[in-house]
Protein backbone atom coordinates (compact mmCIF):
# COMPACT_ATOMS: atom_id res chain seq x y z
CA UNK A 1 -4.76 -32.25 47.20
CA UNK A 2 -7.02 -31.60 50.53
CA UNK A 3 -4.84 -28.85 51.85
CA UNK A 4 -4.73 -27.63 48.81
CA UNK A 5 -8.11 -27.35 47.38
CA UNK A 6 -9.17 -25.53 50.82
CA UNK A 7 -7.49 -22.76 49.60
CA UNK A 8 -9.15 -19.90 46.76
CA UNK A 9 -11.77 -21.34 44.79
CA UNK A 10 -14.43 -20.20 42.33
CA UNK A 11 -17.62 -21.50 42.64
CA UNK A 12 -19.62 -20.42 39.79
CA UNK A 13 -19.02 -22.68 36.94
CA UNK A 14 -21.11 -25.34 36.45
CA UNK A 15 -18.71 -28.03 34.31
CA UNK A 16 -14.96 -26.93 36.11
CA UNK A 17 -14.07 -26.87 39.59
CA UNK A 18 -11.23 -24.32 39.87
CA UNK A 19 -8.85 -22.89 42.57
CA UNK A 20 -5.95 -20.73 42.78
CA UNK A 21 -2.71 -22.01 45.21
CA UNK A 22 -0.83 -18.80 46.48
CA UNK A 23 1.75 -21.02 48.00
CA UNK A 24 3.05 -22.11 44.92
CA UNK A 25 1.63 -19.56 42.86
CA UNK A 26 -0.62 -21.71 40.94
CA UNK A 27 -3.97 -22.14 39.42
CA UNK A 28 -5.82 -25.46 38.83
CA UNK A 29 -9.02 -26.11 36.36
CA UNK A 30 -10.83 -29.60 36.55
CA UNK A 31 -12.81 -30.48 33.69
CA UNK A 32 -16.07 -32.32 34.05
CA UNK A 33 -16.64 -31.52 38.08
CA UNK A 34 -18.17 -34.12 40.59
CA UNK A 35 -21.22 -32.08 41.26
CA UNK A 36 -22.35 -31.81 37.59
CA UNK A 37 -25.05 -34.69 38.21
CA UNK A 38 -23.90 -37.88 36.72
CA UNK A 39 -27.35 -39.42 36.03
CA UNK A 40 -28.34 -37.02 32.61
CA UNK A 41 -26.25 -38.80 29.82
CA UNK A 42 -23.17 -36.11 30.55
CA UNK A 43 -20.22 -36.90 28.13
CA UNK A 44 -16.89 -35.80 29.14
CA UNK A 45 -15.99 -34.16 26.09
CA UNK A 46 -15.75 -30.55 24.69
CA UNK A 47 -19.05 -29.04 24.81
CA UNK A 48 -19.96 -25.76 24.07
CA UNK A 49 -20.75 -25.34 27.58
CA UNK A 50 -17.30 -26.38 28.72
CA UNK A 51 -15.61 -24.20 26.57
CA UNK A 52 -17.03 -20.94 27.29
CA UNK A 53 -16.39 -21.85 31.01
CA UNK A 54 -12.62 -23.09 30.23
CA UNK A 55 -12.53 -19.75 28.00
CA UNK A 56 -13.95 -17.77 31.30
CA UNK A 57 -11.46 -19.23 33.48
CA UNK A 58 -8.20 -18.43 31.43
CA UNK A 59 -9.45 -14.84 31.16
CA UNK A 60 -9.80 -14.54 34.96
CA UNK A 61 -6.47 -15.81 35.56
CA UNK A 62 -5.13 -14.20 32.57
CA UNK A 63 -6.60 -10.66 33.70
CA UNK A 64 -5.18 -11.65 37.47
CA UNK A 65 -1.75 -12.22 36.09
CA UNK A 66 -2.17 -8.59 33.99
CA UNK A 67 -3.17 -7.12 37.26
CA UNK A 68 0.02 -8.46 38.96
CA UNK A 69 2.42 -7.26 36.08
CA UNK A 70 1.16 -4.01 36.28
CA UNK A 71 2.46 -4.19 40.07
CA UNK A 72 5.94 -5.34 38.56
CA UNK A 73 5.02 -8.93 39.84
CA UNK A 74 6.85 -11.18 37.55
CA UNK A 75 7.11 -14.71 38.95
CA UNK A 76 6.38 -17.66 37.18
CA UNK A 77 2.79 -18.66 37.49
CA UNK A 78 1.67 -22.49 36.92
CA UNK A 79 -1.59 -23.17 35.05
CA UNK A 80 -2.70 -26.55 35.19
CA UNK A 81 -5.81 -28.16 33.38
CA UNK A 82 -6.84 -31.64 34.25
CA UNK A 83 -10.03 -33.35 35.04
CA UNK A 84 -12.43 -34.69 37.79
CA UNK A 85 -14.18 -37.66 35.73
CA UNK A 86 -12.59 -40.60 35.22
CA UNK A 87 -10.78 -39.58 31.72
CA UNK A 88 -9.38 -36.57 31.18
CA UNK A 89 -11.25 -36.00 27.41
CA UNK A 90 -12.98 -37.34 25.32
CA UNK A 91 -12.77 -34.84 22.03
CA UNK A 92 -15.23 -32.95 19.99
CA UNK A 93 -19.00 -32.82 20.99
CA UNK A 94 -19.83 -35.90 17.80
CA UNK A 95 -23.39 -35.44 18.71
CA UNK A 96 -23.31 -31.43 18.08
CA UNK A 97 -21.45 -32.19 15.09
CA UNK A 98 -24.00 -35.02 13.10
CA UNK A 99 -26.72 -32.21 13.55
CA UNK A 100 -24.67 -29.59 12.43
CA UNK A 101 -23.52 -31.67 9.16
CA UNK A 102 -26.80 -32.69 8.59
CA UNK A 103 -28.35 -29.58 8.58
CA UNK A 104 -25.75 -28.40 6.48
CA UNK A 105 -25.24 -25.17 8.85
CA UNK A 106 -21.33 -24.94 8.55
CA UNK A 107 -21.11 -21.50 9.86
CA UNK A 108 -22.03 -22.91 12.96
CA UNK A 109 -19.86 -25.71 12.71
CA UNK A 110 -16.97 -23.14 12.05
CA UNK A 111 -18.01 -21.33 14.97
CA UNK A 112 -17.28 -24.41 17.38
CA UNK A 113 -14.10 -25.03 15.65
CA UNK A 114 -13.32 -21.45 16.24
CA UNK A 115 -13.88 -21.59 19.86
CA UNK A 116 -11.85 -24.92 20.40
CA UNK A 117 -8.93 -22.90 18.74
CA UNK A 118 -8.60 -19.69 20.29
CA UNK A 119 -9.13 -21.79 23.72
CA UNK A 120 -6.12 -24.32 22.78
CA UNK A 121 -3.81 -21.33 21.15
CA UNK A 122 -4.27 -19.23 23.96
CA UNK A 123 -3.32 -21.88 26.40
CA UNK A 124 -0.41 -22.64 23.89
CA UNK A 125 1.00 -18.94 24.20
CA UNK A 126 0.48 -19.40 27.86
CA UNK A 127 -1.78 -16.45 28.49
CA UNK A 128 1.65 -14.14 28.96
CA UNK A 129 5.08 -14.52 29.13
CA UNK A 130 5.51 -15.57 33.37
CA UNK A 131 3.02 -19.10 32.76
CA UNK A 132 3.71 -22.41 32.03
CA UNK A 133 0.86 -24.32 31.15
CA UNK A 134 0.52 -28.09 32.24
CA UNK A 135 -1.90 -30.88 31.25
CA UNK A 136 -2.48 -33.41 34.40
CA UNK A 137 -3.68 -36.47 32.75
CA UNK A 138 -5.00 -39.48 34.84
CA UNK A 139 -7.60 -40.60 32.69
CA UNK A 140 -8.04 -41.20 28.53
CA UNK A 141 -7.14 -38.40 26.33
CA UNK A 142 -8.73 -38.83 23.14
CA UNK A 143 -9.21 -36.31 19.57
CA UNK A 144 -9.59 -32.78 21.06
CA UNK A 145 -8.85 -33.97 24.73
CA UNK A 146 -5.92 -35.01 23.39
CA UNK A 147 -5.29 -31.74 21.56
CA UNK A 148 -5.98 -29.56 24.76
CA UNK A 149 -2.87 -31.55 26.50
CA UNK A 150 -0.47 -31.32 23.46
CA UNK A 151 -1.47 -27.40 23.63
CA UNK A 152 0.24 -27.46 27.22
CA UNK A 153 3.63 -26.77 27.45
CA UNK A 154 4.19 -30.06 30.00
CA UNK A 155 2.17 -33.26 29.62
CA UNK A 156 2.50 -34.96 32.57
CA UNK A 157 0.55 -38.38 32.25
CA UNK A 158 -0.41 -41.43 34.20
CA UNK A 159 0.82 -44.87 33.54
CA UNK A 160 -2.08 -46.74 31.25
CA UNK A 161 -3.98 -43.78 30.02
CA UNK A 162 -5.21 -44.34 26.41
CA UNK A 163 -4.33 -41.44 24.19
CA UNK A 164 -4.90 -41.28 20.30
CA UNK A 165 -6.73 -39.57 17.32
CA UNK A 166 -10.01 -42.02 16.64
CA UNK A 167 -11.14 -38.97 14.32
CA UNK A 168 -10.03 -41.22 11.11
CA UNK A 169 -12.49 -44.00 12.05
CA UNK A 170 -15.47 -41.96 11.26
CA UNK A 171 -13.37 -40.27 8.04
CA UNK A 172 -12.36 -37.13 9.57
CA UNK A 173 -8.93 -35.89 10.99
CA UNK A 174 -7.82 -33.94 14.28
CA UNK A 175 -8.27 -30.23 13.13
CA UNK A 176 -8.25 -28.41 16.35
CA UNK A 177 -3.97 -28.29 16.33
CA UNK A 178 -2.85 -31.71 16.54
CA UNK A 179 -0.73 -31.50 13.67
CA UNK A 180 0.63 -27.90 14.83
CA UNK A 181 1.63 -29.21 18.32
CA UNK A 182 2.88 -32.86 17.88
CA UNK A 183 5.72 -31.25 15.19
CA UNK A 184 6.82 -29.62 18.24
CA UNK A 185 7.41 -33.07 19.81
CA UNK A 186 7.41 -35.38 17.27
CA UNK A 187 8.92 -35.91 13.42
CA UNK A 188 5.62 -34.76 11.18
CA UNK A 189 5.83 -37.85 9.13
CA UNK A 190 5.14 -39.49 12.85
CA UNK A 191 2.51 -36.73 13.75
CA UNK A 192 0.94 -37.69 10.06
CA UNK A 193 0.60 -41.17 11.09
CA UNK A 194 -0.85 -41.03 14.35
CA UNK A 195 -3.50 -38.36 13.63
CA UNK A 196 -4.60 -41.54 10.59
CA UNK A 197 -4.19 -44.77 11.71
CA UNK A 198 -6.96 -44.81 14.17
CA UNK A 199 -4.68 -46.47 16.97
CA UNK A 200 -4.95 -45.33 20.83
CA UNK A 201 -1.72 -45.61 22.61
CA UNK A 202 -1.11 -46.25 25.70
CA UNK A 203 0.57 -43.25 27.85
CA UNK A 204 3.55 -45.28 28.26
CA UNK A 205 4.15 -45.71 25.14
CA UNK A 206 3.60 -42.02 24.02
CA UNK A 207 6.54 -41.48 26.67
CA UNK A 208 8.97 -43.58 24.81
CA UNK A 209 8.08 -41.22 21.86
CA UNK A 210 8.66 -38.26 23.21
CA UNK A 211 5.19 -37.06 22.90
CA UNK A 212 4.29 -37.39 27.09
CA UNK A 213 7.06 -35.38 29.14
CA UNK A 214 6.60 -36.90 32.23
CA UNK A 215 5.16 -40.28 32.97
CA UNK A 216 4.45 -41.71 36.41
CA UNK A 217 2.39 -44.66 38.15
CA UNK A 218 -1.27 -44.41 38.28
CA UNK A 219 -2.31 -42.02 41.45
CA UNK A 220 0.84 -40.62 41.53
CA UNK A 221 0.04 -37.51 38.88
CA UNK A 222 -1.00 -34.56 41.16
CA UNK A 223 2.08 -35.42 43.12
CA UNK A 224 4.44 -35.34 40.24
CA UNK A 225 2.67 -31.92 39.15
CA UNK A 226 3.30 -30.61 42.43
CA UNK A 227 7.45 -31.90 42.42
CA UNK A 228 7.43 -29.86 38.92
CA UNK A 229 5.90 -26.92 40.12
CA UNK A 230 8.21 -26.75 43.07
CA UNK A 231 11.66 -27.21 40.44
CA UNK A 232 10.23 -25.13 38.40
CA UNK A 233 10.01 -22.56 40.81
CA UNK A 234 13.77 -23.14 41.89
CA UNK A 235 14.79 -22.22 38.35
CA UNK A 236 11.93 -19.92 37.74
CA UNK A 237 13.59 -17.42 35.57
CA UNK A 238 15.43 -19.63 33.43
CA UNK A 239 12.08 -21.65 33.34
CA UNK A 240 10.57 -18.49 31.81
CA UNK A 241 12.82 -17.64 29.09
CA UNK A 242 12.70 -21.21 27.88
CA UNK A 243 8.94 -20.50 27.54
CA UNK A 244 9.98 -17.63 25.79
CA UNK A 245 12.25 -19.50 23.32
CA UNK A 246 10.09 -22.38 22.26
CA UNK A 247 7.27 -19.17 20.92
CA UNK A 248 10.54 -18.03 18.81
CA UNK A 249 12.19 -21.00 17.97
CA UNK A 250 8.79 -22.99 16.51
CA UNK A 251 5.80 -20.79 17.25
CA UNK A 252 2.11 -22.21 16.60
CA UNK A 253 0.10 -19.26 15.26
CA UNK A 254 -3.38 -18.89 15.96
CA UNK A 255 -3.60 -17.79 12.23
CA UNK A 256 -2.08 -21.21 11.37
CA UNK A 257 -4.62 -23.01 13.78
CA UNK A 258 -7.34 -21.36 11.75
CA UNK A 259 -6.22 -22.14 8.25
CA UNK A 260 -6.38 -25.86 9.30
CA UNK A 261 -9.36 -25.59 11.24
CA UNK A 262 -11.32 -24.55 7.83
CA UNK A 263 -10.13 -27.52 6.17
CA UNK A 264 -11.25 -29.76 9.19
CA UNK A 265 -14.92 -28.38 8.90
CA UNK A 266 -15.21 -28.19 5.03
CA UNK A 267 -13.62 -32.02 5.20
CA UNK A 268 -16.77 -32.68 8.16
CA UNK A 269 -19.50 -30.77 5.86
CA UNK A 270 -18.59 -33.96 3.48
CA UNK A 271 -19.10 -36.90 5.34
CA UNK A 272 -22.01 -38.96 4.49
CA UNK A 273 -24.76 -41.45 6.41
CA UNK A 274 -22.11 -44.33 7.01
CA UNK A 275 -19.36 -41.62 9.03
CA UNK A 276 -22.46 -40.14 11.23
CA UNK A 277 -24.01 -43.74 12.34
CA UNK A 278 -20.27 -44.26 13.45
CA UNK A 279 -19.95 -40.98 15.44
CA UNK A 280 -23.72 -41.36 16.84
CA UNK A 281 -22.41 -45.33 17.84
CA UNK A 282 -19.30 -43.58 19.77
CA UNK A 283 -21.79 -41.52 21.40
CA UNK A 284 -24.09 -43.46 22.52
CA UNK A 285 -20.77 -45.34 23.97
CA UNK A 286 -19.64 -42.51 26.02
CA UNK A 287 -23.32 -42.09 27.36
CA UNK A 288 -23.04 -45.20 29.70
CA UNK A 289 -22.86 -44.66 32.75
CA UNK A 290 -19.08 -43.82 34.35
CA UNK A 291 -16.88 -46.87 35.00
CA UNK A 292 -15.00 -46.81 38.67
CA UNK A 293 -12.11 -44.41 38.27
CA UNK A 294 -9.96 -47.55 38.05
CA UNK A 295 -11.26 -48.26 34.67
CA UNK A 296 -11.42 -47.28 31.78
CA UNK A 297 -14.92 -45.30 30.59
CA UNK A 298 -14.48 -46.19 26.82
CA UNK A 299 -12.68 -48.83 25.67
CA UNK A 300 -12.31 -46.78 22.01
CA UNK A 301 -10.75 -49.63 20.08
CA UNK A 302 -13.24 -51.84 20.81
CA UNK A 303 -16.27 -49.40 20.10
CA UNK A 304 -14.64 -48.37 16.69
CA UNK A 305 -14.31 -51.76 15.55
CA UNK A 306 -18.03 -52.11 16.42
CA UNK A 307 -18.92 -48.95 14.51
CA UNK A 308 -17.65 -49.24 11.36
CA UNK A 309 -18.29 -52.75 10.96
């Protein structure tokens, strides 16, 4: 990725590191970058912080790609989203989301929710009709991290990444468009299940279900992004109208993402004292200080059977 990330970048986010590859006409968005200073209790998951910068970035490469059209450039573009800690995502802010319930202020609750799904649907849609949208993932995916990738229209994963929907643990459910986007890959009596049994699967696994598209050994992701890119490009018109027929065959309407995302907060505005003591236990988990990129930074199972014990 050296040669690579010497090429375009933007330097002024605080939470991504970003760049844009001419060569092979793609653009690249790392969550949770190295310089954001590891020593303040950062948690890799969706702030509202990281939003607005992920929301930033897709409409600077969204108004780049309208900019191209407009000069009857049509080639297929390549946006992939992926991560510089050592998981990929770790969901919904929890801490953000006790105070919010507890202060009963579900407008602003609503409002996060919002954000999280015009950011996921517009990623879905693939900004416009030349992208394809992939989710890199070489570290855990968990709740709305694990949303984000399912929004993509390629999950390409790492052997051993833990993936799953702990949301049920504290009482809740995925509301961000888990449901909407495993149907697409999954039965939804299988999509019911895993958003409410609590269990994180491995990424292998999730492969054998048809939920991961690609699957390949640990350290071996950005090469097997790379190898897709580059086939994707040999067949990049055919490539495109496939895009094109997946939003006609079984389209995921950001009017449908809303409709469940309502339910999601007016289920949150109900949780009581025993939920929010589990959530503020997670957090306090994801506080500790990174694990080596080897390892795993949360071992969720573990935590949740702590937590609601």
């Amino acid at each position: 990725m050296t040669a690579v990330e010497m090429l375009h970048r933007d330097n002024d986010y605080r939470l991504l590191r970003t760049f844009e590859d001419p060569a092979a006409n793609a653009h690249w968005c790392f969550m949770h970058a190295h310089r954001f200073p590891r020593d303040t209790g950062y948690r890799a998951c969706f702030s509202v912080a990281l939003m607005k910068e992920m929301r930033e970035f897709l409409k600077r490469t969204s108004d780049r790609l309208t900019l191209r059209a407009a000069n009857a450039d049509a080639s297929l573009t390549h946006v992939v989203i992926t991560s510089d800690a050592n998981v990929y995502n770790l969901g919904g802010d929890l801490e953000l989301f006790c105070r919010l319930i507890r202060e009963h202020n579900r407008e602003h609750l609503l409002a996060y929710a919002r954000l999280c799904v015009e950011g996921v649907h517009e990623i879905h849609a693939g900004l416009n009709r030349n992208v394809h949208t992939v989710a890199l993932v070489q570290g855990d995916a968990l709740g709305g991290g694990l949303e984000l990738a399912l929004s993509c229209q390629t999950i390409v994963a790492e052997s051993g990444v833990g993936m799953g929907f702990p949301e049920v643990l504290f009482d809740l459910f995925p509301g961000m468009g888990a449901y909407s986007f495993l149907c697409q890959r999954v039965s939804p009596r299988f999509a019911e299940e895993m958003m409410l049994n609590g269990t994180i699967y491995s990424s292998d696994e999730l492969h054998r279900l048809g939920v991961i598209d690609v699957l390949v050994p640990k350290g071996e992701g950005a090469q097997a992004v790379h190898d897709l890119i580059r086939r994707n490009q040999r067949i990049a018109h055919a490539r495109t109208a496939m895009n094109r027929v997946r939003q006609i065959r079984n389209p995921v309407t950001l009017t449908e993402l809303m409709q469940v995302t309502e339910i999601w907060v007016d289920t949150a505005m109900l949780l009581g004292e025993k939920s929010l003591r589990t959530m503020e236990r997670i957090v306090r988990a994801q506080q500790k200080r990174p694990a080596p990129a080897e390892e795993s930074v949360l071992p969720v199972a573990e935590i949740a059977q702590t937590a609601v014990r």
